[in-house]
PDB file of N, CA and C in Angstrom:
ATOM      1  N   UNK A   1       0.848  -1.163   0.000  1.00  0.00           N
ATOM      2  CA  UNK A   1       0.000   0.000   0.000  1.00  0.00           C
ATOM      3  C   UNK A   1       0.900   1.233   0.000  1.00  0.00           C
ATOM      4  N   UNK A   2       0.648   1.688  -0.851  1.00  0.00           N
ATOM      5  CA  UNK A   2       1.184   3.743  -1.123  1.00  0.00           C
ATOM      6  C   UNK A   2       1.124   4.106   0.336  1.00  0.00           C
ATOM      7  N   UNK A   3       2.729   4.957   0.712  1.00  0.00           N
ATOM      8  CA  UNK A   3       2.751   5.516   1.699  1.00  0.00           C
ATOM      9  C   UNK A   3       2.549   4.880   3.333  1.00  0.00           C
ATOM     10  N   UNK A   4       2.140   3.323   3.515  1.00  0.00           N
ATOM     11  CA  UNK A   4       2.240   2.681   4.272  1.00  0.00           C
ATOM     12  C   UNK A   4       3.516   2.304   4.574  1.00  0.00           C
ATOM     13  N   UNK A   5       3.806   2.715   6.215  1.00  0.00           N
ATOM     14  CA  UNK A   5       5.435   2.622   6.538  1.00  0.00           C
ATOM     15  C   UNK A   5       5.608   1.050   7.374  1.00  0.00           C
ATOM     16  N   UNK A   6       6.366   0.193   6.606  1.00  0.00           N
ATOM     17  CA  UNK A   6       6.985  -1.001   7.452  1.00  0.00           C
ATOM     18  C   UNK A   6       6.571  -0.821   8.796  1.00  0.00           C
ATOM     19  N   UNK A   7       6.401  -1.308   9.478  1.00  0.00           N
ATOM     20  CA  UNK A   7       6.059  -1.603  11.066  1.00  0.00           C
ATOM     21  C   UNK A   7       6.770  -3.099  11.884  1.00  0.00           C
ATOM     22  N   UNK A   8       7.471  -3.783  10.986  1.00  0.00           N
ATOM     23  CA  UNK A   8       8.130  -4.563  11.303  1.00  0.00           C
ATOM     24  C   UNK A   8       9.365  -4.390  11.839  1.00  0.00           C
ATOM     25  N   UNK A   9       9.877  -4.920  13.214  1.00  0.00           N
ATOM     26  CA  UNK A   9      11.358  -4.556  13.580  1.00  0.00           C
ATOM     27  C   UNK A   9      12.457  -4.976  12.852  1.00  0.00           C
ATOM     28  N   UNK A  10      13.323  -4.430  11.890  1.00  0.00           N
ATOM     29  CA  UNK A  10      14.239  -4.491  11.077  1.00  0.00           C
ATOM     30  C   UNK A  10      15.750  -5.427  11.986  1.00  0.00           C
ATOM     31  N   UNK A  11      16.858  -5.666  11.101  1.00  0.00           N
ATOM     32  CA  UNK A  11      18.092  -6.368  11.963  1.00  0.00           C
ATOM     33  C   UNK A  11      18.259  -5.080  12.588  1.00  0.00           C
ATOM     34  N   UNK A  12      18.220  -3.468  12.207  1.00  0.00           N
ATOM     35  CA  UNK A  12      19.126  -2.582  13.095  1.00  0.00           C
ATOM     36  C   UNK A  12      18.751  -2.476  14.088  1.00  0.00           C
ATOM     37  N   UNK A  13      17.218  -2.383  13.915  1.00  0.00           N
ATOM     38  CA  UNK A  13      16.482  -1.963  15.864  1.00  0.00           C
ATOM     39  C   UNK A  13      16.679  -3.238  16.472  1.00  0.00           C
ATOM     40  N   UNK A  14      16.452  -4.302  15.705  1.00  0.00           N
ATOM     41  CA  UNK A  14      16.613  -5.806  16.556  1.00  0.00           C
ATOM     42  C   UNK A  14      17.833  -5.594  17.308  1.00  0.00           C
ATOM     43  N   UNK A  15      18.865  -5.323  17.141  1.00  0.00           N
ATOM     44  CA  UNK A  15      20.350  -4.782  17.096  1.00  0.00           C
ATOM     45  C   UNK A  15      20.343  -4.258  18.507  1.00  0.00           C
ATOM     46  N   UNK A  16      19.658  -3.087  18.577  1.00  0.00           N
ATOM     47  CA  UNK A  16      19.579  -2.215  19.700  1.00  0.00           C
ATOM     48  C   UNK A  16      18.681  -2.231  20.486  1.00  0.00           C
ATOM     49  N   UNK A  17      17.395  -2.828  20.232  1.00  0.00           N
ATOM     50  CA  UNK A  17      16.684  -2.679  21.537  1.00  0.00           C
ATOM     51  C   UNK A  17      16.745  -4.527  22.950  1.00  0.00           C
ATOM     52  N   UNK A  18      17.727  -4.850  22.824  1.00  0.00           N
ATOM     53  CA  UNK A  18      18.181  -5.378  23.990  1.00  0.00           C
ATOM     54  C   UNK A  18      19.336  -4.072  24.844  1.00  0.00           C
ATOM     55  N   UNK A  19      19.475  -3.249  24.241  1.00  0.00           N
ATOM     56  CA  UNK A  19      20.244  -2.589  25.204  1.00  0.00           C
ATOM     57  C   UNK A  19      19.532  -1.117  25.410  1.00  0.00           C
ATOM     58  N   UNK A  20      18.649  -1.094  24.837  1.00  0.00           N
ATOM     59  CA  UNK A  20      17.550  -0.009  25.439  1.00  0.00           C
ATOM     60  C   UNK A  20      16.820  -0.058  26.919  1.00  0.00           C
ATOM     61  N   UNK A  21      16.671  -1.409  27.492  1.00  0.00           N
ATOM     62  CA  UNK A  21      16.271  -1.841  28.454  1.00  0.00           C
ATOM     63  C   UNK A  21      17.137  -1.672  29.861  1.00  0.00           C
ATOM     64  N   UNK A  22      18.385  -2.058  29.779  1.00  0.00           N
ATOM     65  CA  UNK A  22      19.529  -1.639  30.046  1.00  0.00           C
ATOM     66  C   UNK A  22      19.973  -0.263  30.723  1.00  0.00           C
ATOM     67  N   UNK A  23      19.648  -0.065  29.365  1.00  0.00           N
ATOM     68  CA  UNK A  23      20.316   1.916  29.669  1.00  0.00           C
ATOM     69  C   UNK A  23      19.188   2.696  30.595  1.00  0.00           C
ATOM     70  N   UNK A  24      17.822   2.265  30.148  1.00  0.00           N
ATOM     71  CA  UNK A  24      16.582   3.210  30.863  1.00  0.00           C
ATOM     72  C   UNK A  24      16.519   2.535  31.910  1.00  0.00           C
ATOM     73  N   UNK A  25      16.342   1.230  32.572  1.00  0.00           N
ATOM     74  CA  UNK A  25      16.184   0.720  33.729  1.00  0.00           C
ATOM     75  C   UNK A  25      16.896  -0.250  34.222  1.00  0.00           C
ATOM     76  N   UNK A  26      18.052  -0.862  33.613  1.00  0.00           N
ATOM     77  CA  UNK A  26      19.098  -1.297  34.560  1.00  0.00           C
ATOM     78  C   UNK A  26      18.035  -3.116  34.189  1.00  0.00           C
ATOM     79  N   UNK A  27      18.869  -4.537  34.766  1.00  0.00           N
ATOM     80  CA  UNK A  27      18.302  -5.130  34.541  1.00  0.00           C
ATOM     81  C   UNK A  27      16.935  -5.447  34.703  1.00  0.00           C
ATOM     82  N   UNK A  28      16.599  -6.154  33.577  1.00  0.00           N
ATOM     83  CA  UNK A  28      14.950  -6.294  33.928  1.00  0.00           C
ATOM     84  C   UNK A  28      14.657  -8.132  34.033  1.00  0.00           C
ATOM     85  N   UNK A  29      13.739  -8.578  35.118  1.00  0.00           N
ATOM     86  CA  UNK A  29      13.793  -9.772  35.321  1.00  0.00           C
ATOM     87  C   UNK A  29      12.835 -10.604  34.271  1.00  0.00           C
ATOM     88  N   UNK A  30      12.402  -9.823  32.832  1.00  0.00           N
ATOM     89  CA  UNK A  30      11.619 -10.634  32.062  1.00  0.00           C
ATOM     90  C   UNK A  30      12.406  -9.900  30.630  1.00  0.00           C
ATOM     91  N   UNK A  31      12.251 -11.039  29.867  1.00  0.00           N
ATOM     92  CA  UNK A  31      12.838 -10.692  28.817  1.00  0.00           C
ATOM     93  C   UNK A  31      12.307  -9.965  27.641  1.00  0.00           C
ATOM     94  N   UNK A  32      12.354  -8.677  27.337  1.00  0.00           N
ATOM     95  CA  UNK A  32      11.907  -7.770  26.124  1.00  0.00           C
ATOM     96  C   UNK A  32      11.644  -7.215  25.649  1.00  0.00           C
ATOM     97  N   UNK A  33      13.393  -7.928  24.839  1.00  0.00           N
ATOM     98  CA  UNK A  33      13.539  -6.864  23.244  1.00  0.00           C
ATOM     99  C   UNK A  33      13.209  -6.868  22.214  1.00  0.00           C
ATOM    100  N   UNK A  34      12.089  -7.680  22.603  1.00  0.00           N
ATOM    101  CA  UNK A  34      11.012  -7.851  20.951  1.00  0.00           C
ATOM    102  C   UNK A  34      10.085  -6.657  21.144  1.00  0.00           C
ATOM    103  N   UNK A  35       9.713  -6.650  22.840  1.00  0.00           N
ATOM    104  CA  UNK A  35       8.872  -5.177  22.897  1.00  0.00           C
ATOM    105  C   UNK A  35       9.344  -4.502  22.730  1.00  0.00           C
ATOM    106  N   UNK A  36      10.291  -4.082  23.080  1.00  0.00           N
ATOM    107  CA  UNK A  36      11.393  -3.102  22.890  1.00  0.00           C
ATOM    108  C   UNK A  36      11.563  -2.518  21.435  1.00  0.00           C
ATOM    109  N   UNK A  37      11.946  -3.171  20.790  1.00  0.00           N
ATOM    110  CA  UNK A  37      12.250  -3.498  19.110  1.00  0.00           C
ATOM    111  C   UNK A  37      10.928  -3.291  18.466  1.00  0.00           C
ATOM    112  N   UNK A  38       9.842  -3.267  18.868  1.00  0.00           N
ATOM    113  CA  UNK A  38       8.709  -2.860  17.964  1.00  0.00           C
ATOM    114  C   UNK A  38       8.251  -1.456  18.621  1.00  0.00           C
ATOM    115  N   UNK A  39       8.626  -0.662  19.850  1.00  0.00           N
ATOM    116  CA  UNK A  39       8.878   0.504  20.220  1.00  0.00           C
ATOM    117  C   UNK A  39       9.701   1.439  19.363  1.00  0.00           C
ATOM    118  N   UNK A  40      10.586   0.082  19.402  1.00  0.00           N
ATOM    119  CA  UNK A  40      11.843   1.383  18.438  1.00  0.00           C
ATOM    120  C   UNK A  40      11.301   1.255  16.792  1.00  0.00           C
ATOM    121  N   UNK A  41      10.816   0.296  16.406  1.00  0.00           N
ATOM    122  CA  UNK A  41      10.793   0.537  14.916  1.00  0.00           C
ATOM    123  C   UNK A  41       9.193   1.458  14.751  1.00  0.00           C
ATOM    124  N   UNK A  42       8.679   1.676  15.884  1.00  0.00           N
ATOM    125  CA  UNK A  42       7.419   2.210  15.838  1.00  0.00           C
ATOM    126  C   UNK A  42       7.710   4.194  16.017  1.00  0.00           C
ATOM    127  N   UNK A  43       8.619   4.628  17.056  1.00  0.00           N
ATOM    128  CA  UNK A  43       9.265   5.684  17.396  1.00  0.00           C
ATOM    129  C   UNK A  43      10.006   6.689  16.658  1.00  0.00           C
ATOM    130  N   UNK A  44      10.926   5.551  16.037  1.00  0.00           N
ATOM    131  CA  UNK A  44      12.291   6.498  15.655  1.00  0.00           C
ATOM    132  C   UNK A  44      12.524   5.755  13.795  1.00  0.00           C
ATOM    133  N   UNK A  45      11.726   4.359  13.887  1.00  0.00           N
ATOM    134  CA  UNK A  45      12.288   3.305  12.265  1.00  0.00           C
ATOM    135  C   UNK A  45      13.650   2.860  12.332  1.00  0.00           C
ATOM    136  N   UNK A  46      14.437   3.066  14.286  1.00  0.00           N
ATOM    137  CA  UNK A  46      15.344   2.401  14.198  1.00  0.00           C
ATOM    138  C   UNK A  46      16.312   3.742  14.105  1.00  0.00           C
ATOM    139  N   UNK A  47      16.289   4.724  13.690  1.00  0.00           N
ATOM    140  CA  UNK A  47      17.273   5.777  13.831  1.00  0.00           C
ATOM    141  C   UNK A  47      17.459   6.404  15.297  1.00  0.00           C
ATOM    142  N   UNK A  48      18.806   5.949  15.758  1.00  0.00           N
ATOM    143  CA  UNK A  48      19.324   6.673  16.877  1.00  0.00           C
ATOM    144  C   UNK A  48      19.503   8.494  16.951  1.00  0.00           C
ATOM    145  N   UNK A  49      19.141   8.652  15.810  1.00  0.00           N
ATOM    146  CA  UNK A  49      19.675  10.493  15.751  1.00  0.00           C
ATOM    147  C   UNK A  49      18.004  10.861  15.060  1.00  0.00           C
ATOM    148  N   UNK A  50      17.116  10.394  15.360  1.00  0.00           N
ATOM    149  CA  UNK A  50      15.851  10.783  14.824  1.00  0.00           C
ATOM    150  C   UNK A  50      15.646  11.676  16.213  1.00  0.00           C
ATOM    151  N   UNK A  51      15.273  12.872  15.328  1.00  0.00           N
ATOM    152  CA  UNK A  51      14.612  14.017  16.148  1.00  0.00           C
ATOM    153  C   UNK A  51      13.040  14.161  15.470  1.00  0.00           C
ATOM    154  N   UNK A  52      11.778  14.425  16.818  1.00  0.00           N
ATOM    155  CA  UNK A  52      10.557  14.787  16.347  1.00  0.00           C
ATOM    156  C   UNK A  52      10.466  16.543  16.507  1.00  0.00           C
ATOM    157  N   UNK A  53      10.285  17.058  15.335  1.00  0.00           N
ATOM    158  CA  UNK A  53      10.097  18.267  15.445  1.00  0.00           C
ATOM    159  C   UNK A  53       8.610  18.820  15.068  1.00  0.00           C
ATOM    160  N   UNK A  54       7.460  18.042  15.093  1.00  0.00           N
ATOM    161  CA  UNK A  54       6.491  18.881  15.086  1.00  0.00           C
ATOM    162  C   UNK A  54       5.266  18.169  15.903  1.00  0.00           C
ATOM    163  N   UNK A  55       5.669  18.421  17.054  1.00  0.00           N
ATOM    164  CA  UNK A  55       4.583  17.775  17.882  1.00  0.00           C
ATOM    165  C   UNK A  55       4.635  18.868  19.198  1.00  0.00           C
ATOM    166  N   UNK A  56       4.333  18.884  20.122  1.00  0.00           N
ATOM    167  CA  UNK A  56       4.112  19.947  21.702  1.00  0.00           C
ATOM    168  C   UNK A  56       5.394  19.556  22.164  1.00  0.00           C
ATOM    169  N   UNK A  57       5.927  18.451  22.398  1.00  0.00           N
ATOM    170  CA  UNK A  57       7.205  18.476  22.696  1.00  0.00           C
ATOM    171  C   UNK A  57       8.309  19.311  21.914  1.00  0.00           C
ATOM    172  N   UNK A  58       8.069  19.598  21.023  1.00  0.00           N
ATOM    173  CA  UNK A  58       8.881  20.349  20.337  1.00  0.00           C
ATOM    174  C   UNK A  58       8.624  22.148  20.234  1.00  0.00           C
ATOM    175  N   UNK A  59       7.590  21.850  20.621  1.00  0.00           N
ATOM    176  CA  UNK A  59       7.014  23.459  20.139  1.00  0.00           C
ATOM    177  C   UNK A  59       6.887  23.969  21.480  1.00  0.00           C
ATOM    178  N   UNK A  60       7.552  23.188  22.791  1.00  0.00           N
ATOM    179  CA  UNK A  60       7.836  23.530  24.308  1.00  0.00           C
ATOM    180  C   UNK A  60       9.474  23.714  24.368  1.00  0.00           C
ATOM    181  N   UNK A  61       9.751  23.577  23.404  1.00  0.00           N
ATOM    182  CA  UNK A  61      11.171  23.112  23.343  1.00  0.00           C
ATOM    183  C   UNK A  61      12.228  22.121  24.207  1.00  0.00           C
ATOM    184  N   UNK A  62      11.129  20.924  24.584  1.00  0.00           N
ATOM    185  CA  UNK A  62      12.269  19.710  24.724  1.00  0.00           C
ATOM    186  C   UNK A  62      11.654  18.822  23.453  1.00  0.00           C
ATOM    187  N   UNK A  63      12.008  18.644  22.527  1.00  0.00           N
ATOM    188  CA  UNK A  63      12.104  17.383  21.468  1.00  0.00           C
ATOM    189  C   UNK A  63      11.951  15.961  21.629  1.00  0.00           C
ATOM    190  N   UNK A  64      11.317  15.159  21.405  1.00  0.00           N
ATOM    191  CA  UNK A  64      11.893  13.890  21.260  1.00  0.00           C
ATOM    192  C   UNK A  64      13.030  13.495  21.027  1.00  0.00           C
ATOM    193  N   UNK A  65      13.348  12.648  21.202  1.00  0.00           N
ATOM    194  CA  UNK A  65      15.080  12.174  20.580  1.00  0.00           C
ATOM    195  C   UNK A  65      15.185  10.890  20.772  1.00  0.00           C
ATOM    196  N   UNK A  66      16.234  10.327  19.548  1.00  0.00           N
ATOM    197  CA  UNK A  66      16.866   9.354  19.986  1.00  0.00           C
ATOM    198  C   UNK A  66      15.513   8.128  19.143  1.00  0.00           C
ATOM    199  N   UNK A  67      16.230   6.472  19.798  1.00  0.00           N
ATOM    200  CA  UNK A  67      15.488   5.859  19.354  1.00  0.00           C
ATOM    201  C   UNK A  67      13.838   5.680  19.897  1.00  0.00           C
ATOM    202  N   UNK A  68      13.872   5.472  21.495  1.00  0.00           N
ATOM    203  CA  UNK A  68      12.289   5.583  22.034  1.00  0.00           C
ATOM    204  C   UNK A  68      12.075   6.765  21.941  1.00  0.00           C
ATOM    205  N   UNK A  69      12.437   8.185  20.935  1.00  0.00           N
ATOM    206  CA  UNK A  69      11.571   9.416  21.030  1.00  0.00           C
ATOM    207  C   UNK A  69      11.023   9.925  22.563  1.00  0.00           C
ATOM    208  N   UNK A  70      12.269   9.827  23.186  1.00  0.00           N
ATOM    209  CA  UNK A  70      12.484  10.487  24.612  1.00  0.00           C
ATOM    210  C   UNK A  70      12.348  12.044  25.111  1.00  0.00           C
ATOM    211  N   UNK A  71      12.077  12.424  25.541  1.00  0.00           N
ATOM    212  CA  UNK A  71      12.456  13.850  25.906  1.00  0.00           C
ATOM    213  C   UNK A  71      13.628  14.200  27.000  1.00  0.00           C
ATOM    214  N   UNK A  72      14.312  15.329  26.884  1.00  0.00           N
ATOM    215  CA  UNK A  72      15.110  15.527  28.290  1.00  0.00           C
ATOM    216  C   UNK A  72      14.542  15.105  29.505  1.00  0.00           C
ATOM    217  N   UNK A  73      14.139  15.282  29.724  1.00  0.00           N
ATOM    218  CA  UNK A  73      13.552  15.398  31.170  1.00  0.00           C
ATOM    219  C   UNK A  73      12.725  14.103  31.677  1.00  0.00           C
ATOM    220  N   UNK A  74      12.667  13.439  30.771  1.00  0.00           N
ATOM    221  CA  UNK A  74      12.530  11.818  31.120  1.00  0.00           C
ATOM    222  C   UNK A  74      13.484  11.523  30.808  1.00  0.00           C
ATOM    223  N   UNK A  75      14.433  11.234  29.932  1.00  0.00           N
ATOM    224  CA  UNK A  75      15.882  10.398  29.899  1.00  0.00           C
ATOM    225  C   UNK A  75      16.732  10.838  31.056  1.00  0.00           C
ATOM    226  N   UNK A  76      16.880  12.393  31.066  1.00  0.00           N
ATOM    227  CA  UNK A  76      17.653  12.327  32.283  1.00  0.00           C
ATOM    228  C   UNK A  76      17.238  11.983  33.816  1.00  0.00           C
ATOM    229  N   UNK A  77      16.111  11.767  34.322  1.00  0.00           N
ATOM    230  CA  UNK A  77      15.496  11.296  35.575  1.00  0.00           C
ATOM    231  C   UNK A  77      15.281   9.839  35.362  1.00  0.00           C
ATOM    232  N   UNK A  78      15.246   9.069  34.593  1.00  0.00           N
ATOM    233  CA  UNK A  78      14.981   7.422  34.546  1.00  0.00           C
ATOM    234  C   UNK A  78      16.440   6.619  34.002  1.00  0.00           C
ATOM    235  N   UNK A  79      17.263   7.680  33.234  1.00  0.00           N
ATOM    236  CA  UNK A  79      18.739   7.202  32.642  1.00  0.00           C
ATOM    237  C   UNK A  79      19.482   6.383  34.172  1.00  0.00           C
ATOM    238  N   UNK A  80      20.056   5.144  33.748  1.00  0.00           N
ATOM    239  CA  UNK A  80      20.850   4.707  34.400  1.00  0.00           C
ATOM    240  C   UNK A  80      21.774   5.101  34.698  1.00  0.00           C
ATOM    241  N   UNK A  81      22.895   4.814  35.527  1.00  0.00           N
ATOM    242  CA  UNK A  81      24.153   6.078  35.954  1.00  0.00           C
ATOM    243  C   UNK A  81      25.470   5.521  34.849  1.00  0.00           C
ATOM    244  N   UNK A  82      25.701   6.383  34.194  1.00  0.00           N
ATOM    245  CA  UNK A  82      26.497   5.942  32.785  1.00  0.00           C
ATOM    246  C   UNK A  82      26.259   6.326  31.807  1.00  0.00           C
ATOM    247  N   UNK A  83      24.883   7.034  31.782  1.00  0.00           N
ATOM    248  CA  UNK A  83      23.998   6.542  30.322  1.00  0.00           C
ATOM    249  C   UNK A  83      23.470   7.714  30.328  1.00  0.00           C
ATOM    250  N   UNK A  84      24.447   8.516  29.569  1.00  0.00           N
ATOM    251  CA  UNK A  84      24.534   9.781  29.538  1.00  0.00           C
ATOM    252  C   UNK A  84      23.828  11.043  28.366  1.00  0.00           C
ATOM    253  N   UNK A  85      23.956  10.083  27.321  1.00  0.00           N
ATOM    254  CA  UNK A  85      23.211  10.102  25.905  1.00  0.00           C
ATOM    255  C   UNK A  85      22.214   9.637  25.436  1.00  0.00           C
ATOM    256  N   UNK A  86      21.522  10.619  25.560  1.00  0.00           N
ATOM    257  CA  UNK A  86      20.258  10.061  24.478  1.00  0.00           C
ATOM    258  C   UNK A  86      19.953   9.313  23.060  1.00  0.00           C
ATOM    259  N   UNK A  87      20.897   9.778  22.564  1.00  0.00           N
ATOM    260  CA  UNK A  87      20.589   9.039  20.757  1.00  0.00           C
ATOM    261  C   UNK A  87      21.504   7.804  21.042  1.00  0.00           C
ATOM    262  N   UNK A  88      22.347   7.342  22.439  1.00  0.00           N
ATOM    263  CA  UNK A  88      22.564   6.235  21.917  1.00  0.00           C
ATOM    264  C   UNK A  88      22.378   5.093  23.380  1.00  0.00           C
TER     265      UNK A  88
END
């Protein structure tokens, strides 16, 4: 279908969202990065440097970012200690 975007998790997000889990909450005692991985291909299509620029988050000026389309102010209060960056 015209203009219908993949929704399937690709190898890159497959790639990265076992360590999305990780970085935002440190271990988790159930496994998943399949949820994870259909977050990210749903969010960002898997791009770590995807910025949302036209939504209220943006037009408040904190942005989405990154692959789960995070804002400051949730990545930095839920970020694990290390995990310093958003887009990655």
């Amino acid at each position: 279908m015209r203009g219908r975007r993949d929704r399937s998790p690709g190898d890159a997000v497959r790639g990265r969202a076992d360590k999305v889990p990780r970085a935002l909450f440190g271990p988790l005692p159930w496994p998943c990065p399949s949820y994870i991985a259909t977050i990210i291909q749903y969010e960002s299509g898997g791009n770590p440097n995807a910025i949302n620029r036209w939504d209220t988050n943006w037009d408040a000026g904190h942005p989405s970012k990154g692959l789960m389309q995070t804002i400051d102010p949730t990545f930095n209060r839920y970020a694990m200690a290390g995990h310093t960056n958003i887009y990655n």
